[in-house]
C-alpha atoms as a PDB file:
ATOM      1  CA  UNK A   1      28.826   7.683  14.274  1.00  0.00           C
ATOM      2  CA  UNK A   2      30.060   4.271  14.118  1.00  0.00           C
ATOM      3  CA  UNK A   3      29.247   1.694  11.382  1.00  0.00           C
ATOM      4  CA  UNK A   4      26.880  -0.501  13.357  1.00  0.00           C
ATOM      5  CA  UNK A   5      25.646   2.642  15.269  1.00  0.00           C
ATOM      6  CA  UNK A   6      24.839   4.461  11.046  1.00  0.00           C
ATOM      7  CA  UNK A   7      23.357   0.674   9.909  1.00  0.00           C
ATOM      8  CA  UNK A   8      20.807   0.447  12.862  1.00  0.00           C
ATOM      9  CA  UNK A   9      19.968   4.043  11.842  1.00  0.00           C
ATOM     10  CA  UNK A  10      19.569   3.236   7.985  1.00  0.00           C
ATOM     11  CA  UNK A  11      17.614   0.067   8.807  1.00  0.00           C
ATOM     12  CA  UNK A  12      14.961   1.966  10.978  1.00  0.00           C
ATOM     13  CA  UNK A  13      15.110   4.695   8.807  1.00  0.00           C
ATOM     14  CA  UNK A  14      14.046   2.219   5.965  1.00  0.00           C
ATOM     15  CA  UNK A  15      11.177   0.095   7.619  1.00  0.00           C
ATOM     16  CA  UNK A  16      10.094   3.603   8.816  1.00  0.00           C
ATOM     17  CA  UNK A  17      10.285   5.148   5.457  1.00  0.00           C
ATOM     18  CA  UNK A  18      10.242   1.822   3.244  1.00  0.00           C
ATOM     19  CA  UNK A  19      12.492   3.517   0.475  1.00  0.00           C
ATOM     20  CA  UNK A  20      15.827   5.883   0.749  1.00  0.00           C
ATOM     21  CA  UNK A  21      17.727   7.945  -0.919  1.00  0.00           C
ATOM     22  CA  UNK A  22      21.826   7.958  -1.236  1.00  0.00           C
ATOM     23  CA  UNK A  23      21.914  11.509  -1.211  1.00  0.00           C
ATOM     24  CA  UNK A  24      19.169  12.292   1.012  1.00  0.00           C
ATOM     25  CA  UNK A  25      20.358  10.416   3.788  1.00  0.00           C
ATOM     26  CA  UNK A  26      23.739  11.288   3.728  1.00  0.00           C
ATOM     27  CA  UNK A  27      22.726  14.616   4.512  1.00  0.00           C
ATOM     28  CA  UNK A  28      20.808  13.631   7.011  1.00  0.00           C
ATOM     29  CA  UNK A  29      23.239  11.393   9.092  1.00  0.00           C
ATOM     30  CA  UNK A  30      25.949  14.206   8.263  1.00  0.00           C
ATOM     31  CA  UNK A  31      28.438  11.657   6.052  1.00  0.00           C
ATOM     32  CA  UNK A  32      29.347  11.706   3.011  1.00  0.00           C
ATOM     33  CA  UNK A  33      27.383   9.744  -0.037  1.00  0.00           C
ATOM     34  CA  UNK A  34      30.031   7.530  -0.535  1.00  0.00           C
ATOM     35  CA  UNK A  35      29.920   5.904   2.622  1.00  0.00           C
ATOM     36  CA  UNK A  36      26.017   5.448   2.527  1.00  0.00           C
ATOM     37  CA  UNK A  37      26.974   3.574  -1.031  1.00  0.00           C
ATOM     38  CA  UNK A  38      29.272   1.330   0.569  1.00  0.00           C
ATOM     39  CA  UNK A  39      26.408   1.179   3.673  1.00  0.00           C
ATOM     40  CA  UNK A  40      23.184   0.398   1.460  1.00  0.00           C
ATOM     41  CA  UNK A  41      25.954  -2.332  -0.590  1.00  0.00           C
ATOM     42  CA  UNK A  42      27.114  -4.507   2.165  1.00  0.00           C
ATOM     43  CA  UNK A  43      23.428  -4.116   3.742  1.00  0.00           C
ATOM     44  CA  UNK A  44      21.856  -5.749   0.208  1.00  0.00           C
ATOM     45  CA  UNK A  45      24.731  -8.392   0.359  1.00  0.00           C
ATOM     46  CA  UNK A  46      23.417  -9.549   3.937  1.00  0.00           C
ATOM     47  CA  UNK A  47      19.836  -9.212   2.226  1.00  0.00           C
ATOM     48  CA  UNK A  48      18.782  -6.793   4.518  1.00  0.00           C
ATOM     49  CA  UNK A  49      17.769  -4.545   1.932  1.00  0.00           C
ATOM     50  CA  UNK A  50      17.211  -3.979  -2.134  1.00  0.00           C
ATOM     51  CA  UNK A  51      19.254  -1.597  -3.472  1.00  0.00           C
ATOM     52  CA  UNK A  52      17.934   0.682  -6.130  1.00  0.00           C
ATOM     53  CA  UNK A  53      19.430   3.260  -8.738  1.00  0.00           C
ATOM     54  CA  UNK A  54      20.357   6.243  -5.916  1.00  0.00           C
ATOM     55  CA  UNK A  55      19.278   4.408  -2.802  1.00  0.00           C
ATOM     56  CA  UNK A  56      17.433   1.519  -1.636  1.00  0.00           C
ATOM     57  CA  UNK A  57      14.047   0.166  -0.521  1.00  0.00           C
ATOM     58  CA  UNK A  58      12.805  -2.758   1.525  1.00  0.00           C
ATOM     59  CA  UNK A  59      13.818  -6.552   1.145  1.00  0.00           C
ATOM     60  CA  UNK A  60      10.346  -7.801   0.162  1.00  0.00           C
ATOM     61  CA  UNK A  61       6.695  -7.526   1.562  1.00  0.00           C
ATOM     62  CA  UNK A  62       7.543  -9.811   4.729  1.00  0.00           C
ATOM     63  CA  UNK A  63      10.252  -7.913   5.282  1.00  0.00           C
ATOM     64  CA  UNK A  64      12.067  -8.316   9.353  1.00  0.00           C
ATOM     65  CA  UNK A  65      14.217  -6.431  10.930  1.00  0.00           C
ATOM     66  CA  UNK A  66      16.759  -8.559  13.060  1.00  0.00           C
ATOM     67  CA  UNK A  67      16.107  -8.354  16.955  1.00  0.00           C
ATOM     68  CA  UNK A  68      19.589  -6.690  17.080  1.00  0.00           C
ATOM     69  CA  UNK A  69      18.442  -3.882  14.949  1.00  0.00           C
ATOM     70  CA  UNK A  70      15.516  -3.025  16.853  1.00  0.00           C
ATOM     71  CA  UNK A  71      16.762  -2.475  20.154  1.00  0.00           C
ATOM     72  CA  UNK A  72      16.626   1.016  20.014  1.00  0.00           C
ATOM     73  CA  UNK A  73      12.872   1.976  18.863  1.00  0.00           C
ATOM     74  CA  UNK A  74      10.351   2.882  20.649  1.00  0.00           C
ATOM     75  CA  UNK A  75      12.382   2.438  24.087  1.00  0.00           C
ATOM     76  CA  UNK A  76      11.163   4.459  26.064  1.00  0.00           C
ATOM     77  CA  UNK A  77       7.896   3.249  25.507  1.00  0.00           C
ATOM     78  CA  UNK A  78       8.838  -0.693  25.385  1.00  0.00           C
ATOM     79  CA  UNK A  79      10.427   0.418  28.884  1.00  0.00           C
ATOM     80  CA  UNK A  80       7.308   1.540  30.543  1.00  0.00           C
ATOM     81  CA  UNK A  81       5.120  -1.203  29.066  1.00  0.00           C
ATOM     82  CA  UNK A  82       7.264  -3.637  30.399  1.00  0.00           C
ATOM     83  CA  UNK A  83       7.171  -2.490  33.728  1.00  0.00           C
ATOM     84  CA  UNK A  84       3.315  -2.435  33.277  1.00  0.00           C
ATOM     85  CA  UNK A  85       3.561  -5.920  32.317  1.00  0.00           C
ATOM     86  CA  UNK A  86       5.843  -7.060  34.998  1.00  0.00           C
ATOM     87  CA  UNK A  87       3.656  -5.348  38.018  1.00  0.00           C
ATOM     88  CA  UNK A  88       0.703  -7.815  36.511  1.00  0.00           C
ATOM     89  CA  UNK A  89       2.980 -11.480  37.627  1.00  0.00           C
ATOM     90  CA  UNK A  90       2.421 -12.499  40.913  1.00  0.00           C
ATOM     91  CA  UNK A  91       4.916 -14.355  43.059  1.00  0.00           C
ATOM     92  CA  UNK A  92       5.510 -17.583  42.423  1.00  0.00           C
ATOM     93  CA  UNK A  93       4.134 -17.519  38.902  1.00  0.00           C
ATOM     94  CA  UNK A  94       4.495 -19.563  35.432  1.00  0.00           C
ATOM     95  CA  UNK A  95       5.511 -17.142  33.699  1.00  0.00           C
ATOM     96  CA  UNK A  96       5.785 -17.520  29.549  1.00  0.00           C
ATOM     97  CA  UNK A  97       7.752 -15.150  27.383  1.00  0.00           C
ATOM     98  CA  UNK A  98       8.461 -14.945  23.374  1.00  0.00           C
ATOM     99  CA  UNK A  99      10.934 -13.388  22.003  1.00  0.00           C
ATOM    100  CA  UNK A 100      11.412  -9.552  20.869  1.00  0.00           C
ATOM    101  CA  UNK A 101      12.354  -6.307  22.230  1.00  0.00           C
ATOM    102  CA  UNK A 102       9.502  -5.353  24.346  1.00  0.00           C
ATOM    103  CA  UNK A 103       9.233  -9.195  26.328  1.00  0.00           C
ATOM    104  CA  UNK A 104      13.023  -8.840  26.398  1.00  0.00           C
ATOM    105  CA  UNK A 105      12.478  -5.444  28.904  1.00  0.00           C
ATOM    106  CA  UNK A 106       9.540  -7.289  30.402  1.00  0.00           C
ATOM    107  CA  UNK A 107      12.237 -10.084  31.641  1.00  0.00           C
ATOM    108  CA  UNK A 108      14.445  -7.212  32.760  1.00  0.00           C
ATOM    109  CA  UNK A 109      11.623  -5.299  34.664  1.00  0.00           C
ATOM    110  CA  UNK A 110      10.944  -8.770  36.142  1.00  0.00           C
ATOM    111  CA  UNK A 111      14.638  -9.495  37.598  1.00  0.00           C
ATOM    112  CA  UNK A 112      14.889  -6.019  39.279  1.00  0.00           C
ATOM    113  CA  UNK A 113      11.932  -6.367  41.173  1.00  0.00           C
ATOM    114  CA  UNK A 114      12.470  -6.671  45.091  1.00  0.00           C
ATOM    115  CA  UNK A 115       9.597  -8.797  45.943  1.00  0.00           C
ATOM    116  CA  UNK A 116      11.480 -11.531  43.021  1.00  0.00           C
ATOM    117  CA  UNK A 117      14.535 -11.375  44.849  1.00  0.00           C
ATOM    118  CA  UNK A 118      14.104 -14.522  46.362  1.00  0.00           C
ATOM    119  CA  UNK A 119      11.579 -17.623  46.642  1.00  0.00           C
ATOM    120  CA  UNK A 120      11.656 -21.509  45.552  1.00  0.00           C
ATOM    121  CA  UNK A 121      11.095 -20.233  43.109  1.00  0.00           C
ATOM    122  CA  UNK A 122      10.603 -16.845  43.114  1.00  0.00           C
ATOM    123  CA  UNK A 123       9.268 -17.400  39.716  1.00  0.00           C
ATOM    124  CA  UNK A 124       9.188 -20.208  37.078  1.00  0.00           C
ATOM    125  CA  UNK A 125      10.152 -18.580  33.512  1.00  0.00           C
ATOM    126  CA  UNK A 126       9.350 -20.562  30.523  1.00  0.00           C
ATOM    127  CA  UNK A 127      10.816 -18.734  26.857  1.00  0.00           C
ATOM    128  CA  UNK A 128      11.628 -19.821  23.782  1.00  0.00           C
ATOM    129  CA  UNK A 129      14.130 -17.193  23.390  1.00  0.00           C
ATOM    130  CA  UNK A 130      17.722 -17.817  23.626  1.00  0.00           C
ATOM    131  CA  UNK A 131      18.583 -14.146  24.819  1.00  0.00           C
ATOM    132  CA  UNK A 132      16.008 -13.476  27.618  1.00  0.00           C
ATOM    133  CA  UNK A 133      17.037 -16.947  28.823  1.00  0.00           C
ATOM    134  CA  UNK A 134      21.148 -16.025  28.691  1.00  0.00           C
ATOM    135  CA  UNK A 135      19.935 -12.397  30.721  1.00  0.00           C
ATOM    136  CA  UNK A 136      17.893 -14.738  33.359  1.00  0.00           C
ATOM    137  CA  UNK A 137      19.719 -17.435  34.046  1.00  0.00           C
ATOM    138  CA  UNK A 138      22.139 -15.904  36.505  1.00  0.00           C
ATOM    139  CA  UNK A 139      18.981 -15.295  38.561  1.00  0.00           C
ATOM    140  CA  UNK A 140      19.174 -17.888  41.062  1.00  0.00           C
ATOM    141  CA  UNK A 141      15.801 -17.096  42.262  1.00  0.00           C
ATOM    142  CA  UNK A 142      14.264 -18.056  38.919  1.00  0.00           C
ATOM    143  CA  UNK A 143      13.533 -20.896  37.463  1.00  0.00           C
ATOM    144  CA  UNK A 144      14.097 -21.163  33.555  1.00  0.00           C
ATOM    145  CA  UNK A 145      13.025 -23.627  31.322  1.00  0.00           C
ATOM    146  CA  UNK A 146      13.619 -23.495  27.685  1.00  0.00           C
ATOM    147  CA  UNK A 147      11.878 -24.854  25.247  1.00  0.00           C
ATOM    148  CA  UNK A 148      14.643 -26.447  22.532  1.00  0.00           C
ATOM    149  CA  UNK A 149      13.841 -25.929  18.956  1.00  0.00           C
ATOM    150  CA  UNK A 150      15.745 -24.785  16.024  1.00  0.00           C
ATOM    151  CA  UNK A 151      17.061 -20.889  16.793  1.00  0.00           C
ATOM    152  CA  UNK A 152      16.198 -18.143  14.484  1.00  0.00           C
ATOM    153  CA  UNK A 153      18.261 -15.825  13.529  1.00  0.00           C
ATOM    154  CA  UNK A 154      16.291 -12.862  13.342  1.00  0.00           C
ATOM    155  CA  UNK A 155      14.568 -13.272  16.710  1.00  0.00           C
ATOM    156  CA  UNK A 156      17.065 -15.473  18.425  1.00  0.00           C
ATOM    157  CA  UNK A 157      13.817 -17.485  19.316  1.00  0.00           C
ATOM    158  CA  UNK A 158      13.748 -21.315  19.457  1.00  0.00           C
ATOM    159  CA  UNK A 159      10.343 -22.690  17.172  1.00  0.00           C
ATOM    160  CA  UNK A 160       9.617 -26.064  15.495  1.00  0.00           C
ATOM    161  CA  UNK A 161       8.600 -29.620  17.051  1.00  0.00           C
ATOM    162  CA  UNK A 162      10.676 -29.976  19.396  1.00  0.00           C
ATOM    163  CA  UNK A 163       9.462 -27.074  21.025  1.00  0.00           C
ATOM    164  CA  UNK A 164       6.219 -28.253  20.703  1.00  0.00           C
ATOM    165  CA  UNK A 165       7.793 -30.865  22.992  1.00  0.00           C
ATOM    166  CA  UNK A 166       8.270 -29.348  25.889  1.00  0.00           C
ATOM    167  CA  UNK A 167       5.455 -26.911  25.951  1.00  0.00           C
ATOM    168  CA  UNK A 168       2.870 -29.608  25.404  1.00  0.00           C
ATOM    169  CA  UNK A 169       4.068 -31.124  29.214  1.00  0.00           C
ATOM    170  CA  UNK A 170       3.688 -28.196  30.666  1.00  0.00           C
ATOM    171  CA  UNK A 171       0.848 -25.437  31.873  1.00  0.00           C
ATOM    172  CA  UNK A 172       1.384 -21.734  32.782  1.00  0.00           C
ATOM    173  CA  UNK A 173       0.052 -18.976  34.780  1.00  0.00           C
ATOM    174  CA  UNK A 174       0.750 -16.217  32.499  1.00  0.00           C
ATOM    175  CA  UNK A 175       1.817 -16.074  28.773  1.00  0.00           C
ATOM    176  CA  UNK A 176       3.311 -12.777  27.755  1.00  0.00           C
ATOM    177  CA  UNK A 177       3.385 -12.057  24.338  1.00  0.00           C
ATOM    178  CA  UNK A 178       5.256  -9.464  21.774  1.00  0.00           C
ATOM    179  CA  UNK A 179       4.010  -9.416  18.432  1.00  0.00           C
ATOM    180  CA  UNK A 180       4.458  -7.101  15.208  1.00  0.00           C
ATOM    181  CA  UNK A 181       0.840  -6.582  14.776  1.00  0.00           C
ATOM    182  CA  UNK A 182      -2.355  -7.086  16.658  1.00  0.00           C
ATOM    183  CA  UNK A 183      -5.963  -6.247  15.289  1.00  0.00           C
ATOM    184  CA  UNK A 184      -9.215  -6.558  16.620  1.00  0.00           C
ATOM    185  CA  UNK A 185     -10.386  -8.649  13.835  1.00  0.00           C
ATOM    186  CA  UNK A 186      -7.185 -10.573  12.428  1.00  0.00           C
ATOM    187  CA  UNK A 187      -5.428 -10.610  16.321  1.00  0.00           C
ATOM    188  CA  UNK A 188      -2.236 -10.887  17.263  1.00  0.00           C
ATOM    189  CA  UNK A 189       0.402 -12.064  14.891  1.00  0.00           C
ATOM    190  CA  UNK A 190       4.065 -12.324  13.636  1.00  0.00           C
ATOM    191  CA  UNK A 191       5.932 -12.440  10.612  1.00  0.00           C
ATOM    192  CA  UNK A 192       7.169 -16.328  10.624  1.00  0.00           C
ATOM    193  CA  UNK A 193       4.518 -18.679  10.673  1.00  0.00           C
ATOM    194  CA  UNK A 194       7.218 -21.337  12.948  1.00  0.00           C
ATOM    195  CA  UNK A 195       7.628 -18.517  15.423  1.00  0.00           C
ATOM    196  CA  UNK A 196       3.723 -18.010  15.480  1.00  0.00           C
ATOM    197  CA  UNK A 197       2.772 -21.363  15.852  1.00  0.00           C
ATOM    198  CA  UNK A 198       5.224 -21.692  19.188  1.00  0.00           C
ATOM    199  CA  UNK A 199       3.876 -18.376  20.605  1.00  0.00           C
ATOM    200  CA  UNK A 200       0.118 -19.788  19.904  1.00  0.00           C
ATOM    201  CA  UNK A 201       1.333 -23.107  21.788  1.00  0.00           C
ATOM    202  CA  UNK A 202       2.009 -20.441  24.745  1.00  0.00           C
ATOM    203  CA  UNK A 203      -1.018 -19.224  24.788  1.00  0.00           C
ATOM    204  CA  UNK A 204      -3.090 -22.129  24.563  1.00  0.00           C
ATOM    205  CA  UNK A 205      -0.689 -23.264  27.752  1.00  0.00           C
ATOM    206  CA  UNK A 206      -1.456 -20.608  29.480  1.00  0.00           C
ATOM    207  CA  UNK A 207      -4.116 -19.025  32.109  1.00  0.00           C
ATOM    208  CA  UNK A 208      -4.183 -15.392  31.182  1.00  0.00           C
ATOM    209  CA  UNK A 209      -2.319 -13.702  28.275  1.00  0.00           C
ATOM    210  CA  UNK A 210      -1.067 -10.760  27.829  1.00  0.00           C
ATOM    211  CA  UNK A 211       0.053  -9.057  24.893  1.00  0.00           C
ATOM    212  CA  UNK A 212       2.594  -6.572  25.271  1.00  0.00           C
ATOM    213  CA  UNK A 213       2.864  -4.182  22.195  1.00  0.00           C
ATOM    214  CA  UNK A 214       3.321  -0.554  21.312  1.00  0.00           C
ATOM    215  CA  UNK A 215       1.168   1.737  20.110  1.00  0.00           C
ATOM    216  CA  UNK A 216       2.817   1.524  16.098  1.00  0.00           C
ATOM    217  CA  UNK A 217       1.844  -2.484  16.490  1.00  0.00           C
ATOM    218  CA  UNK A 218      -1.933  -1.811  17.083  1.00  0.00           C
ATOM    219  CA  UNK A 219      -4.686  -1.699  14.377  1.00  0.00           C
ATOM    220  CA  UNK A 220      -2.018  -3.676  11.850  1.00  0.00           C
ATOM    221  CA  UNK A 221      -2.088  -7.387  10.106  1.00  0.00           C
ATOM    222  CA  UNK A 222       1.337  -9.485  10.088  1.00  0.00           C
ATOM    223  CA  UNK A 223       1.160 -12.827   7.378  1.00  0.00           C
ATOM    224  CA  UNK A 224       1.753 -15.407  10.220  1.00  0.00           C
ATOM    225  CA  UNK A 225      -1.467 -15.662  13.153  1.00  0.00           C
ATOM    226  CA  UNK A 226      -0.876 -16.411  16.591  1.00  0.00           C
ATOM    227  CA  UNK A 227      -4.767 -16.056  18.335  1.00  0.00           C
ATOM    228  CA  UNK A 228      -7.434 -14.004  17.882  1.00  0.00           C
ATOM    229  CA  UNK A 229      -8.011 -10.440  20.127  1.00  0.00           C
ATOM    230  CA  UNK A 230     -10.601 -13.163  22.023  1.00  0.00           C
ATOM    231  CA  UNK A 231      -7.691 -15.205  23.573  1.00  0.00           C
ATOM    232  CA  UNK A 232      -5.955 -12.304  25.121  1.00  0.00           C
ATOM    233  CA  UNK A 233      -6.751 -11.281  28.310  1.00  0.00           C
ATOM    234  CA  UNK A 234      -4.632  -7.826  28.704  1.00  0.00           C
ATOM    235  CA  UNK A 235      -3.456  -5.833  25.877  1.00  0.00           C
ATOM    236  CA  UNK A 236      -0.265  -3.151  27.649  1.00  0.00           C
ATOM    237  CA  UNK A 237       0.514  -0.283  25.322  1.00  0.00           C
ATOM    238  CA  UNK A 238       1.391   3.400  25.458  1.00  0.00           C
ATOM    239  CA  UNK A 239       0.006   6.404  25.946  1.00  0.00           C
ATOM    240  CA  UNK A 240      -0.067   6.859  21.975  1.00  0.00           C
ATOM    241  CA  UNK A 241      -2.541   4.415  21.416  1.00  0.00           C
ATOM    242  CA  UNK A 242      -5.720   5.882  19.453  1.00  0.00           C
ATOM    243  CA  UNK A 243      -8.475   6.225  21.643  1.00  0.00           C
ATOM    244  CA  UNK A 244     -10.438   4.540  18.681  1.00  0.00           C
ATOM    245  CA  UNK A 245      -8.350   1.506  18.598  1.00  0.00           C
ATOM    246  CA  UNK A 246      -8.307   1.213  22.497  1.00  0.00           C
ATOM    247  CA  UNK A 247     -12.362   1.087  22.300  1.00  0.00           C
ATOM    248  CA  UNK A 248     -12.647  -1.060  19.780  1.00  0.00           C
ATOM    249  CA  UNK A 249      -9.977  -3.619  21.766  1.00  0.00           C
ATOM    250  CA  UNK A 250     -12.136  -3.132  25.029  1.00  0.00           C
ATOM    251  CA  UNK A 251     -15.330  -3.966  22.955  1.00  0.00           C
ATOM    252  CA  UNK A 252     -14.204  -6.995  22.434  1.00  0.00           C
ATOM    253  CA  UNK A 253     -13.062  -7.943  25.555  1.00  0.00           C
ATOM    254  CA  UNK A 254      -9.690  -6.518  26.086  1.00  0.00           C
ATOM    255  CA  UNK A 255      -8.464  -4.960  29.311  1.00  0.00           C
ATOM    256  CA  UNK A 256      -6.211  -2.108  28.050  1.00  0.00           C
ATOM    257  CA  UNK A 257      -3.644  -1.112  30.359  1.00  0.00           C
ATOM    258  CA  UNK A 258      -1.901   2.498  29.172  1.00  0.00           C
ATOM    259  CA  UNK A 259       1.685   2.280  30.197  1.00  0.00           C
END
């Protein structure tokens, strides 16, 4: 296993887990306890993590794991949701995207479909995020807009006032949102409260929303609050989903589509 291949690992493990051990997960990953040592020490020097006496725990209670690190979780899952998500934009569309994992796949689902595949334009993308903007702008038959802004590092997502700029000239058709945590009562949110207030200028932009999360992102809170479960239109998940949860979302008002 290669270094970045054993730090994604140790990261998930840890948000999973919230606290390792040296010895524990050396076993585990099949290395030697050294090398998680030297892991769990360059990790705390990049603040990605506390280390303790034997192993390590969580940096802090707002703790977030960089987009680069998450990649991997919960694909399969992020995979079909997106192509859930994608099947709901219609030709011709305004679409809006955040930044994450699962609105990155959405984009992807979106630039492999055949009725996209041409169009003036086939569809009008407006994101915030630098990545999903880099992966579809050598679309010709899309139209991307970015919004400018000040990029964060974790999400690779643009946020401040001069986003505010450009979204406040403009009006979309569908705003498609990925969040850490959305909840009946406290709705969806994020962990940055710059990144939240960008993705709550989205909605407020757009027609419909949808909110495109996985199953371990339902019931939860997050400290930064984008809009309540009332502004969302569509909530996409998986099959995991409580059936509780999925009631309580359709109670108030939430089409739940089961990816």
């Amino acid at each position: 296993m290669s270094r970045d291949a054993r730090w994604q690992t140790l990261l998930e493990l840890l948000v999973e887990r919230g606290r390792l051990d040296v010895e524990e997960v050396a076993a585990e990953l099949a290395v030697s306890p050294a090398t998680i040592r030297r892991d769990f020490d360059q990790l705390a020097e990049q603040q990605m993590l506390l280390r303790t006496r034997g192993g390590a725990v969580v940096h802090g209670v707002s703790y977030e794991l960089p987009l680069r690190y998450k990649t991997a979780r919960r694909a399969t899952e992020k995979q079909r949701i997106a192509k859930a998500v994608a099947d709901l934009v219609a030709p011709g569309e305004a679409v809006g995207l955040t930044g994450g994992t699962t609105t990155t796949e959405v984009a992807r689902a979106l630039a492999v479909r055949s009725d996209l595949t041409s169009g003036a334009p086939a569809l009008t993308v407006v994101t915030n995020a630098l990545n999903i903007a880099s992966e579809l702008a050598v679309r010709p038959q899309f139209k991307i807009v970015v919004t400018g802004g000040v990029a964060r590092a974790q999400s690779y997502e643009l946020v401040g006032p001069l986003a505010d700029g450009v979204l406040g000239q403009i009006t979309l058709d569908v705003a498609v949102l990925g969040v850490v945590a959305f909840d009946v009562v406290h709705g969806a949110a994020a962990h940055d409260e710059a990144e939240a207030a960008v993705n709550r200028l989205l909605c407020e932009r757009a027609e419909r929303v949808v909110v495109a999360a996985d199953s371990s992102k339902l019931g939860r809170r997050a400290f930064a609050r984008i809009c309540a479960a009332g502004s969302v239109g569509i909530l996409v998940t998986d099959a995991a989903a409580p059936a509780e949860t999925v009631r309580l979302f359709e109670e108030a008002g939430v089409r739940v589509v089961v990816a």
